[in-house]
Protein backbone atom coordinates (compact mmCIF):
# COMPACT_ATOMS: atom_id res chain seq x y z
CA UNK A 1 -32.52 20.16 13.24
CA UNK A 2 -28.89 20.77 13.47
CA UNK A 3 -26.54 19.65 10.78
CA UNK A 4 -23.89 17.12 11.00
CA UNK A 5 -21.58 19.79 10.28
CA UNK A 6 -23.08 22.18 13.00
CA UNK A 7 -23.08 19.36 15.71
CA UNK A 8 -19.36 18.60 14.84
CA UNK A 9 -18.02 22.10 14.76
CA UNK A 10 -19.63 22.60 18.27
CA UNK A 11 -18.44 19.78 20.05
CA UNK A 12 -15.07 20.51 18.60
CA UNK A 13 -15.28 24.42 20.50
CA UNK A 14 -16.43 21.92 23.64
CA UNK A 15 -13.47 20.24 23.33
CA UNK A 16 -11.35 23.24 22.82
CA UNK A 17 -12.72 24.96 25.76
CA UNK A 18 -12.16 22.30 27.91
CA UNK A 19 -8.98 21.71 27.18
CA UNK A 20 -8.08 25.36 27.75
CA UNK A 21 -9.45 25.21 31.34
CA UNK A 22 -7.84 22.28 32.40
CA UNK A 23 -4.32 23.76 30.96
CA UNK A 24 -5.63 26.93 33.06
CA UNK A 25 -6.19 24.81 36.04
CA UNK A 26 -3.12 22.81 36.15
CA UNK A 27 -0.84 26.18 35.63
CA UNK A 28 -2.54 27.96 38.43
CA UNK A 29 -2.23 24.20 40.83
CA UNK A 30 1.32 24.69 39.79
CA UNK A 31 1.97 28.17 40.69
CA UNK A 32 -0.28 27.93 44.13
CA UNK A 33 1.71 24.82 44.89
CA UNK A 34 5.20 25.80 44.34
CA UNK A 35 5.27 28.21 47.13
CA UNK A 36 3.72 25.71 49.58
CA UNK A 37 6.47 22.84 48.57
CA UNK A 38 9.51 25.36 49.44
CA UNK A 39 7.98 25.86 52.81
CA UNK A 40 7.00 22.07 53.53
CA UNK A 41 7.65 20.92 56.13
CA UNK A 42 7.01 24.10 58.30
CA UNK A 43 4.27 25.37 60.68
CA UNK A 44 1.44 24.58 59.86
CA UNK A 45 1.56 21.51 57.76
CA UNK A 46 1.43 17.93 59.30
CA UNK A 47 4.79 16.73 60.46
CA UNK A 48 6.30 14.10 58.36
CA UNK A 49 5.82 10.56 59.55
CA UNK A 50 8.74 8.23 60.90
CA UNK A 51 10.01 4.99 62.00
CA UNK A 52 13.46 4.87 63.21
CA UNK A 53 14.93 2.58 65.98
CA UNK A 54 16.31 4.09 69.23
CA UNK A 55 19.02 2.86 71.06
CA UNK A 56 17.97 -0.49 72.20
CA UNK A 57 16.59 -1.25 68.45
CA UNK A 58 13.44 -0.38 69.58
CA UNK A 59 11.22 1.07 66.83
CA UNK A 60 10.06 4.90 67.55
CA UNK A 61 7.12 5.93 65.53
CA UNK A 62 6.46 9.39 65.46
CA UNK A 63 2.31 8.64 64.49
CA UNK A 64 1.91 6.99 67.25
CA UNK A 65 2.31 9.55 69.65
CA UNK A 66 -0.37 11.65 67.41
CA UNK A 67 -3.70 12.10 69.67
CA UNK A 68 -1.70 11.71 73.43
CA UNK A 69 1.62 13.74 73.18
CA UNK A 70 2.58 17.15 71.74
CA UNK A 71 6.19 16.17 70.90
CA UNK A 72 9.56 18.27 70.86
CA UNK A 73 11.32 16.96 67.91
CA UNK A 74 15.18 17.92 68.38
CA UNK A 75 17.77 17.05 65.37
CA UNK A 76 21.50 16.53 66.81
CA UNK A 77 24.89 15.15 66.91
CA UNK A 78 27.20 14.63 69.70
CA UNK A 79 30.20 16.51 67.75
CA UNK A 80 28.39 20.11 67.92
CA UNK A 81 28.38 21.81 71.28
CA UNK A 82 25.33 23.66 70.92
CA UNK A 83 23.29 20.16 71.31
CA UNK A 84 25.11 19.52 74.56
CA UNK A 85 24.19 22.55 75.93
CA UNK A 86 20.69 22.23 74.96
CA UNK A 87 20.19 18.92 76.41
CA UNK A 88 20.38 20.26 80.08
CA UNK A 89 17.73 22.08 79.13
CA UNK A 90 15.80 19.68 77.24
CA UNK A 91 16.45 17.23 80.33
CA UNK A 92 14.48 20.29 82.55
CA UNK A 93 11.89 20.53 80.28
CA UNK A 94 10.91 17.11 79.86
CA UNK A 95 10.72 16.60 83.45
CA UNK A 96 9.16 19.47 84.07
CA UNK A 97 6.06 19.03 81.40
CA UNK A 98 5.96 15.64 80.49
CA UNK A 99 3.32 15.02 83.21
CA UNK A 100 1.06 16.89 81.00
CA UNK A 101 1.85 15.76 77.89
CA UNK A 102 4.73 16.57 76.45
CA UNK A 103 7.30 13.86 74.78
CA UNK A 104 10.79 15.11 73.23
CA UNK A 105 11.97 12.87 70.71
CA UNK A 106 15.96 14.00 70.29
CA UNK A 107 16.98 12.34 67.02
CA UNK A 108 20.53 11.44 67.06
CA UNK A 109 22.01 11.45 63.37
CA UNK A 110 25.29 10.55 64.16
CA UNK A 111 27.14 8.10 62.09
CA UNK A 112 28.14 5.48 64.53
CA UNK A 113 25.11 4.64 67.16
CA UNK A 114 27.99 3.80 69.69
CA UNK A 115 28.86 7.67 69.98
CA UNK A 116 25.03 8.62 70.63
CA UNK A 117 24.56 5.76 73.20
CA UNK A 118 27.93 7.53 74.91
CA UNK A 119 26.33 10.63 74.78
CA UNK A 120 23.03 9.68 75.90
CA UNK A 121 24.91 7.55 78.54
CA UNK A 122 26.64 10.71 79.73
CA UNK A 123 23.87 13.07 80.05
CA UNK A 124 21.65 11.17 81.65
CA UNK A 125 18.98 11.63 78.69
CA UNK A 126 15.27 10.15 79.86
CA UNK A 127 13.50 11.06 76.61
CA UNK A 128 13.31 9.27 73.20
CA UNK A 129 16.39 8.72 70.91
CA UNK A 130 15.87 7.84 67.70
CA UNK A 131 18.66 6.95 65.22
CA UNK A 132 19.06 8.99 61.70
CA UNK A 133 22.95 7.74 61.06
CA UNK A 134 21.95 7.70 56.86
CA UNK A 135 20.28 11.03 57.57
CA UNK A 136 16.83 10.07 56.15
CA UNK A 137 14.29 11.24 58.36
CA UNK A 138 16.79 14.50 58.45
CA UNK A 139 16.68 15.08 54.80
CA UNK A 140 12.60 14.82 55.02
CA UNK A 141 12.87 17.52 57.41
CA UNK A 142 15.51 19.50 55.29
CA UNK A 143 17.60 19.81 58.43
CA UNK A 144 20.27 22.18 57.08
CA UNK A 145 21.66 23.22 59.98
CA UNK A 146 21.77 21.37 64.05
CA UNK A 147 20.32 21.69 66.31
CA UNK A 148 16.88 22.01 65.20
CA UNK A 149 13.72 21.66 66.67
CA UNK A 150 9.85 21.41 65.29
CA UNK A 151 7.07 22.01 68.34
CA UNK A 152 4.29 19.71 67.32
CA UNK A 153 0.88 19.48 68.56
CA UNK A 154 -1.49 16.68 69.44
CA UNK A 155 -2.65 16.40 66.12
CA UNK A 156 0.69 15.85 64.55
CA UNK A 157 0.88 19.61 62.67
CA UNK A 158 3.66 21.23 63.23
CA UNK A 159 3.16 24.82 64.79
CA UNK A 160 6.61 26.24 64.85
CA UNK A 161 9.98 25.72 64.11
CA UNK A 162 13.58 26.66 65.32
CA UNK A 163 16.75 26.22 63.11
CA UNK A 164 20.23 26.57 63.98
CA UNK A 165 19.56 26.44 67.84
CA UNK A 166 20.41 29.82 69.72
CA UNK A 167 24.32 29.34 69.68
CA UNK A 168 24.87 27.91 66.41
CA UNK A 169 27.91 30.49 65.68
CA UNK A 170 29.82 28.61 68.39
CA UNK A 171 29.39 25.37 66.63
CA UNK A 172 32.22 24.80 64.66
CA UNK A 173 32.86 21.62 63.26
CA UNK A 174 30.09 19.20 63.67
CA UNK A 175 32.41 16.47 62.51
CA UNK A 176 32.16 16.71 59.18
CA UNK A 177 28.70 14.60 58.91
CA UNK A 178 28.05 14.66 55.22
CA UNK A 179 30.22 17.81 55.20
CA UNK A 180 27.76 20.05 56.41
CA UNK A 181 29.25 23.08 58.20
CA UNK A 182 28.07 25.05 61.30
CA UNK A 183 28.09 28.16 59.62
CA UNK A 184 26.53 30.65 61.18
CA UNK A 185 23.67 31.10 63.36
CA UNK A 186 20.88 33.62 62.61
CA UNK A 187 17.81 32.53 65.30
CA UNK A 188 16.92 34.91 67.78
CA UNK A 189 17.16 33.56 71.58
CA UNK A 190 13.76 32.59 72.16
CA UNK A 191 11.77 31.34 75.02
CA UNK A 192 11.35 27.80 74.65
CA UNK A 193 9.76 27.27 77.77
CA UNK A 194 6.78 29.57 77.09
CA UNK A 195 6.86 27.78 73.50
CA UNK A 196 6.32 24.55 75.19
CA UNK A 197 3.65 25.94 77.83
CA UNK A 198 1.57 27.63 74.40
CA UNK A 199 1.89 24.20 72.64
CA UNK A 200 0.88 22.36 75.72
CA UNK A 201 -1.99 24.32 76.20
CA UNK A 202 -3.80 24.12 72.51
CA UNK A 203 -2.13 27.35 71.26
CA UNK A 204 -1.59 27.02 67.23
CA UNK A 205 0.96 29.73 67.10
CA UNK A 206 3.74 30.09 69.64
């Protein structure tokens, strides 16, 4: 029969080794995770969930579409001339696709709602157009730069994702909103088109 002594001393290296694997555990969770958190929310993690109204104060949930519609998500303000330019062909796209699935939800984070409705008014724009004006849903997305666009697929994960739009240089100033700058544009012209077709068609990378 063990002693008293025995049976404590052994728990005690019990404890001791427990503890050391859960400090072990935690440091390597932290470590693995770290990397994961700078690149969230990117391809291949779910896209971040929304509820914003659009511009008839109708409430646009970006879950809801989950299932039926692989959805363009588009970031922009009427100030920068990139996002004008893109919406002709954002306009040819939706039109184009949307009979097999496709949805483009153009979030508008401009301040006032009056100067997206004049520039949805003026474009002609028949997709979605949610309102960011305190930049909330934008700052989820860690939208640095505008335009920018996130291709996600049925199942709500986000497959690829484009920032600064392919003119960005030729920005200038997007008027100020929370002082970010254009800067300067490093995305390659890409084919959005064929990104669209991949994503329509079950691709996960495109």
């Amino acid at each position: 029969m063990r002693s008293s002594g025995a049976a404590g001393h052994g728990a005690l290296k019990s404890f001791v080794r427990a503890s050391l694997v859960l400090s072990l555990t935690l440091a390597v969770g932290v470590a693995v995770a770290q990397p994961m958190q700078d690149e969230w929310p990117g391809p291949g993690f779910p896209a971040p969930d929304f509820e914003l109204p659009d511009l008839g104060g109708n409430p646009i949930r970006l879950a809801a579409l989950r299932g039926e519609k692989a959805v363009f998500l588009n970031f922009w303000v009427s100030s920068c001339p990139p996002c004008e330019q893109e919406m002709l062909t954002m306009t040819k796209l939706y039109r184009r696709f949307k009979s097999r699935g496709l949805e483009i939800v153009a979030v508008s984070i401009d301040r006032s709602p009056a100067d997206a409705a004049r520039f949805a008014e003026k474009h002609g724009i028949p997709f979605l157009v949610p309102l960011d004006p305190d930049l909330d849903v934008a700052d989820e997305y860690r939208v640095g730069f505008i335009p920018a666009h996130y291709f996600i697929d049925r199942r709500g994960v986000i497959r690829a994702r484009e920032v600064g739009g392919e003119r960005l240089d030729e920005a200038g100033d997007v008027g100020g909103h929370r002082g970010r700058p254009a800067g300067r544009g490093t995305a390659k012209k890409r084919d959005v088109k064929a990104r669209v077709r991949r994503m329509l068609d079950g691709h996960r990378t495109y």
